[in-house]
Protein backbone atom coordinates (compact mmCIF):
# COMPACT_ATOMS: atom_id res chain seq x y z
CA UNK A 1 -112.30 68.64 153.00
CA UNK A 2 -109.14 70.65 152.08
CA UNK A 3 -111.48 73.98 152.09
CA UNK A 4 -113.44 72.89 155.14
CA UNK A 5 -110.02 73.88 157.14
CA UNK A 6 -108.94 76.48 155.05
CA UNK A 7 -112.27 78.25 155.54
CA UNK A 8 -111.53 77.37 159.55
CA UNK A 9 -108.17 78.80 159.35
CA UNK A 10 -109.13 82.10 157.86
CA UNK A 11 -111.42 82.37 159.98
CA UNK A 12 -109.37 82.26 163.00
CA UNK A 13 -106.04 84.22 161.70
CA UNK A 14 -108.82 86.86 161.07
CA UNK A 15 -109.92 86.76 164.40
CA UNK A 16 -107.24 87.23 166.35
CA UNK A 17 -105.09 89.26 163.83
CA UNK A 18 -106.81 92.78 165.06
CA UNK A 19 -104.87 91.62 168.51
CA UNK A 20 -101.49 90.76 166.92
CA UNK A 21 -100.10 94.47 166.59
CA UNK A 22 -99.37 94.83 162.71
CA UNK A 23 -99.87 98.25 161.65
CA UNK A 24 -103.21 99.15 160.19
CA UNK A 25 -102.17 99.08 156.15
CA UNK A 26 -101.06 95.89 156.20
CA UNK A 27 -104.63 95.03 158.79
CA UNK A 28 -106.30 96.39 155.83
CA UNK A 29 -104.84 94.44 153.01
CA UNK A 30 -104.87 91.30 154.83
CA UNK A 31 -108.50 91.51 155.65
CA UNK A 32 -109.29 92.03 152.34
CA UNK A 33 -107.50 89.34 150.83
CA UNK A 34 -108.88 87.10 153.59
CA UNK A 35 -112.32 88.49 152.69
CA UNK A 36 -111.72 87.82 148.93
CA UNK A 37 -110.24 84.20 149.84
CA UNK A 38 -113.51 83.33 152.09
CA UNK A 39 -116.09 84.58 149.74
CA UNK A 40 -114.29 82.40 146.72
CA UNK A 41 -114.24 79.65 148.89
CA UNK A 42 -117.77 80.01 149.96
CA UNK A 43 -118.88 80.26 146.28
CA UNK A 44 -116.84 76.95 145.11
CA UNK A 45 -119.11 75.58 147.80
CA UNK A 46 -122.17 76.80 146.21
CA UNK A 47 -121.52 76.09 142.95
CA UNK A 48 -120.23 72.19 144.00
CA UNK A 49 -123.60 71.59 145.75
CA UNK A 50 -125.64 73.64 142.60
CA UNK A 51 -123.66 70.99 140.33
CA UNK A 52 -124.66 67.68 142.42
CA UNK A 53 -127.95 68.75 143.46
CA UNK A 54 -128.85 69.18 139.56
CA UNK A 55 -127.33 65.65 138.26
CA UNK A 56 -128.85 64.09 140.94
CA UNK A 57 -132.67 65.13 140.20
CA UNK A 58 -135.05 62.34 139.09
CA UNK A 59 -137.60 63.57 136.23
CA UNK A 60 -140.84 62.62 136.30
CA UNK A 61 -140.57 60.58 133.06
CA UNK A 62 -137.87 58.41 134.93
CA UNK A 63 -140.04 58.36 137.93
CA UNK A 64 -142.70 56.52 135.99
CA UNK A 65 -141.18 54.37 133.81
CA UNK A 66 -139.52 53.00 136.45
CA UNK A 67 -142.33 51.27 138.82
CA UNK A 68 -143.53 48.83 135.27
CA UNK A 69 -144.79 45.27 136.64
């Protein structure tokens, strides 16, 4: 849940920092550190769903060896 807000607070420092007067080397460099930060983030989510999605399939050997009467 930790990078559900982090995620949420990039998001919003990055869209109201155009408004908050720095000058535009340090815009730069903080967008694209954001940017980096939100794309890692984003792929930790991919991979975390990539890794429970795949121990969490049922083969088709389990699937009938299971329904025995």
């Amino acid at each position: 849940m930790h990078k559900h807000w982090t995620l949420f607070a990039l998001g919003v420092i990055i869209f109201f920092f155009p408004f908050l007067g720095f000058p535009p080397e340090w815009k730069t460099i903080f967008l694209f550190i954001a940017g980096f930060a939100v794309a890692a983030i984003s792929l930790s989510f991919i991979m975390l769903s990539k890794r429970n999605t795949s121990s969490h399939r049922v083969t088709k050997h389990e699937q009938t060896s299971s329904c025995k009467v």
